[in-house]
C-alpha atoms as a PDB file:
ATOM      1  CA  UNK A   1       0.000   0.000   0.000  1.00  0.00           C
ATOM      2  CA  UNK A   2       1.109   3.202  -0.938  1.00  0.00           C
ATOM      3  CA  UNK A   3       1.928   6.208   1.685  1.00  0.00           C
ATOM      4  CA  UNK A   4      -1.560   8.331   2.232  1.00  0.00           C
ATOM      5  CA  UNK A   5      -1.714  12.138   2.482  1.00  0.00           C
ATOM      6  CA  UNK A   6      -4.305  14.324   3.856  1.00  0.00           C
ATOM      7  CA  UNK A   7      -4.950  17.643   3.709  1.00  0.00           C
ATOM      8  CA  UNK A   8      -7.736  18.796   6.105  1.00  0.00           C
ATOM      9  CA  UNK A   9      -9.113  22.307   5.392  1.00  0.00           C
ATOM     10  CA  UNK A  10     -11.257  23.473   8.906  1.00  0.00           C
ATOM     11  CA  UNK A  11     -12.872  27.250   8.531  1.00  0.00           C
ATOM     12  CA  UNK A  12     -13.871  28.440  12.178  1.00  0.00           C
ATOM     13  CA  UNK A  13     -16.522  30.542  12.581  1.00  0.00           C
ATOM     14  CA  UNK A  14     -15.405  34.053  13.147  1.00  0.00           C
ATOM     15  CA  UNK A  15     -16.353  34.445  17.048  1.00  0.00           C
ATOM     16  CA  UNK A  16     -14.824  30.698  17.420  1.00  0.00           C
ATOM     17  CA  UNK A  17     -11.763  30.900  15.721  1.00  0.00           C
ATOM     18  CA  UNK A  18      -9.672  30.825  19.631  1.00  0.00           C
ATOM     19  CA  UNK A  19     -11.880  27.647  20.624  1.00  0.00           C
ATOM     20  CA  UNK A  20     -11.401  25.872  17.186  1.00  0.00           C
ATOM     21  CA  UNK A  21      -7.606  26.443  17.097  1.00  0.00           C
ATOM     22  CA  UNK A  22      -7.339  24.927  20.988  1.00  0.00           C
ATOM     23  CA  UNK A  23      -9.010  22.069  20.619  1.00  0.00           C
ATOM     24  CA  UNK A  24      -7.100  21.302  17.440  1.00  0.00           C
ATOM     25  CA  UNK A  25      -4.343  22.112  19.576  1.00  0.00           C
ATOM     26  CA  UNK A  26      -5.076  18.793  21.532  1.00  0.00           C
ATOM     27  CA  UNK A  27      -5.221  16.335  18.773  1.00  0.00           C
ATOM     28  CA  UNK A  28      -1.642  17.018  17.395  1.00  0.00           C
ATOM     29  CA  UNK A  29       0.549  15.175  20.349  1.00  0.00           C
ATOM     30  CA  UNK A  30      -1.896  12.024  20.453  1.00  0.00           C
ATOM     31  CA  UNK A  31      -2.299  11.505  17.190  1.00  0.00           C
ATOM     32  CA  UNK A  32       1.728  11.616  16.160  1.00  0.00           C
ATOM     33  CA  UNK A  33       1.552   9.151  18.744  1.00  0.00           C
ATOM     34  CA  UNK A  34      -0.503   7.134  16.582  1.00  0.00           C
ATOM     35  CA  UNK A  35       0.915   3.518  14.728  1.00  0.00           C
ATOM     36  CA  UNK A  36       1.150   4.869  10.812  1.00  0.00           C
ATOM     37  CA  UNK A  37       1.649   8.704  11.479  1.00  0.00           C
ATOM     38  CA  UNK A  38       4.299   9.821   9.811  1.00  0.00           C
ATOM     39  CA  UNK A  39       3.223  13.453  10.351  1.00  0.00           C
ATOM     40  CA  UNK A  40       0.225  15.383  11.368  1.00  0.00           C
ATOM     41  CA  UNK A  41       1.060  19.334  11.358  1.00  0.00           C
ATOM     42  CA  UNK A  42      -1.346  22.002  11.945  1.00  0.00           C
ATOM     43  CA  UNK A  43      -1.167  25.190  10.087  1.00  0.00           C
ATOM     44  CA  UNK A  44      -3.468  28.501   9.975  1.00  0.00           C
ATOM     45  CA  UNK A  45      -3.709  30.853   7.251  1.00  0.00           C
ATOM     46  CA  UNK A  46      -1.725  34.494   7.254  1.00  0.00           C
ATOM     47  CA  UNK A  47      -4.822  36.465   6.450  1.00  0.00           C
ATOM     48  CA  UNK A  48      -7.726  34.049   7.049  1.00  0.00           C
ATOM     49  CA  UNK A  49      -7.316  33.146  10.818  1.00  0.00           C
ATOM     50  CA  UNK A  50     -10.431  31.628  10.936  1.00  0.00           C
ATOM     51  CA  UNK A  51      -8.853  29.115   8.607  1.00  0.00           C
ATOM     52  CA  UNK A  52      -6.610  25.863   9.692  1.00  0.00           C
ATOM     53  CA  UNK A  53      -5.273  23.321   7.476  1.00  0.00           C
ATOM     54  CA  UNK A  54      -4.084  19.618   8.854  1.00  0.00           C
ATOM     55  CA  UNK A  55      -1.265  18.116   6.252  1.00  0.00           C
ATOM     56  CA  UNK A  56      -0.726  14.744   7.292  1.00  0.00           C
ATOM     57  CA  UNK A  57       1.248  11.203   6.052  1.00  0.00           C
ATOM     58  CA  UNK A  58      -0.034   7.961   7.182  1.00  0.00           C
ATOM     59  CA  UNK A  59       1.899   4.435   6.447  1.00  0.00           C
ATOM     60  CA  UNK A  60      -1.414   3.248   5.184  1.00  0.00           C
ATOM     61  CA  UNK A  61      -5.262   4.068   4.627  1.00  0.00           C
ATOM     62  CA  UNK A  62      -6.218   1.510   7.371  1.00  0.00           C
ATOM     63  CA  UNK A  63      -4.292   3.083   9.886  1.00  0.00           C
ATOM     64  CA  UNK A  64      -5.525   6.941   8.912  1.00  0.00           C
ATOM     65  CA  UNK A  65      -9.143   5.109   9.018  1.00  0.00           C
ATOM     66  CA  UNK A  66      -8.348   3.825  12.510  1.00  0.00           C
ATOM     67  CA  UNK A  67      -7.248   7.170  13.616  1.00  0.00           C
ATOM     68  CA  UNK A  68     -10.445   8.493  12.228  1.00  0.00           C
ATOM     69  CA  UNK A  69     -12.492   6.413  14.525  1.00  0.00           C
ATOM     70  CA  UNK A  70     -10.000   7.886  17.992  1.00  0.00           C
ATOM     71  CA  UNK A  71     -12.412   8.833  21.066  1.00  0.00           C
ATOM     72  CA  UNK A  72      -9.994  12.182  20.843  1.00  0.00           C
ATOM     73  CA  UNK A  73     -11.470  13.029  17.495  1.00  0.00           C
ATOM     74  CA  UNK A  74     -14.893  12.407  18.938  1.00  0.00           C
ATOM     75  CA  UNK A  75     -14.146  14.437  21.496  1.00  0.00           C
ATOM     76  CA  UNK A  76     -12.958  17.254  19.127  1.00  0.00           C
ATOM     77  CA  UNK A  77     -16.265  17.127  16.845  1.00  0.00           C
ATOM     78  CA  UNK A  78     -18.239  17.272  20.339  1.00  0.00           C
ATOM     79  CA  UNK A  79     -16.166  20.498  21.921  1.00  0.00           C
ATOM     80  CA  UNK A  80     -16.283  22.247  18.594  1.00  0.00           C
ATOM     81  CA  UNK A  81     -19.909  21.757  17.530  1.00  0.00           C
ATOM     82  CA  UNK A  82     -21.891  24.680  15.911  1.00  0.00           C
ATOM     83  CA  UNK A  83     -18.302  26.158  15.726  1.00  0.00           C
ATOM     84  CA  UNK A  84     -17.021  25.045  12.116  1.00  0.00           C
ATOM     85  CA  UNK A  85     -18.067  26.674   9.226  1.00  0.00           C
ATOM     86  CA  UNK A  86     -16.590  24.092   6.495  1.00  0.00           C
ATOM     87  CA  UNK A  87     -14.483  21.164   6.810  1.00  0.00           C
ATOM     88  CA  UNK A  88     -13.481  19.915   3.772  1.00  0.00           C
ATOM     89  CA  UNK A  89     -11.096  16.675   4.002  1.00  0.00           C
ATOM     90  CA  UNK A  90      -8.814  15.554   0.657  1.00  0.00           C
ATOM     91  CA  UNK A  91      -7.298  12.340   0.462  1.00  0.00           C
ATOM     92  CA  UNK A  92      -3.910  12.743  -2.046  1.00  0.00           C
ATOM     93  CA  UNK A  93      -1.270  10.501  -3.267  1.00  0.00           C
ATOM     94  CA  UNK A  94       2.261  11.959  -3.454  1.00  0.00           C
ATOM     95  CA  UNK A  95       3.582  11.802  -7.143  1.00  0.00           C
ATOM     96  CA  UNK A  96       7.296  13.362  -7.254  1.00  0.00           C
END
């Protein structure tokens, strides 16, 4: 199986844009913690605040899907309900 990259576009709403970021905050130490991360890095736009982008490399799909299914991501959807505006999630596959 070939390597899996994801790039994870989250837009905060614009009063929630401190709560988003913090409880994206949490995920980043358990989840490089995670069998088949390779790396899981958190970035937020320069003029957009309100926008974050995960860009992450998983071994496999079967071990991004397990991560997927974590209780912390549960708890992340939970805490930061009614605060997303978009979350749009691509799965890529590194060429060159």
């Amino acid at each position: 199986m070939t390597k899996l990259t994801i790039v994870a576009n989250i837009i905060a709403k614009e009063d929630k844009i401190e709560l988003v970021k913090a409880e994206l905050l949490k995920l980043i130490d358990v989840t490089r913690a995670e069998e088949g991360c390779i790396n899981y890095d958190l970035h937020q736009d320069n003029e957009n605040p309100a926008h974050f982008m995960f860009y992450e490399n998983w071994t496999s799909r079967e071990l991004w899907q397990q991560h997927m299914g974590n209780q912390h991501l549960a708890d992340y959807m939970a805490a930061t309900e009614g605060a997303v505006d978009e979350f749009i999630l691509n799965e890529m596959t590194h060429i060159v």
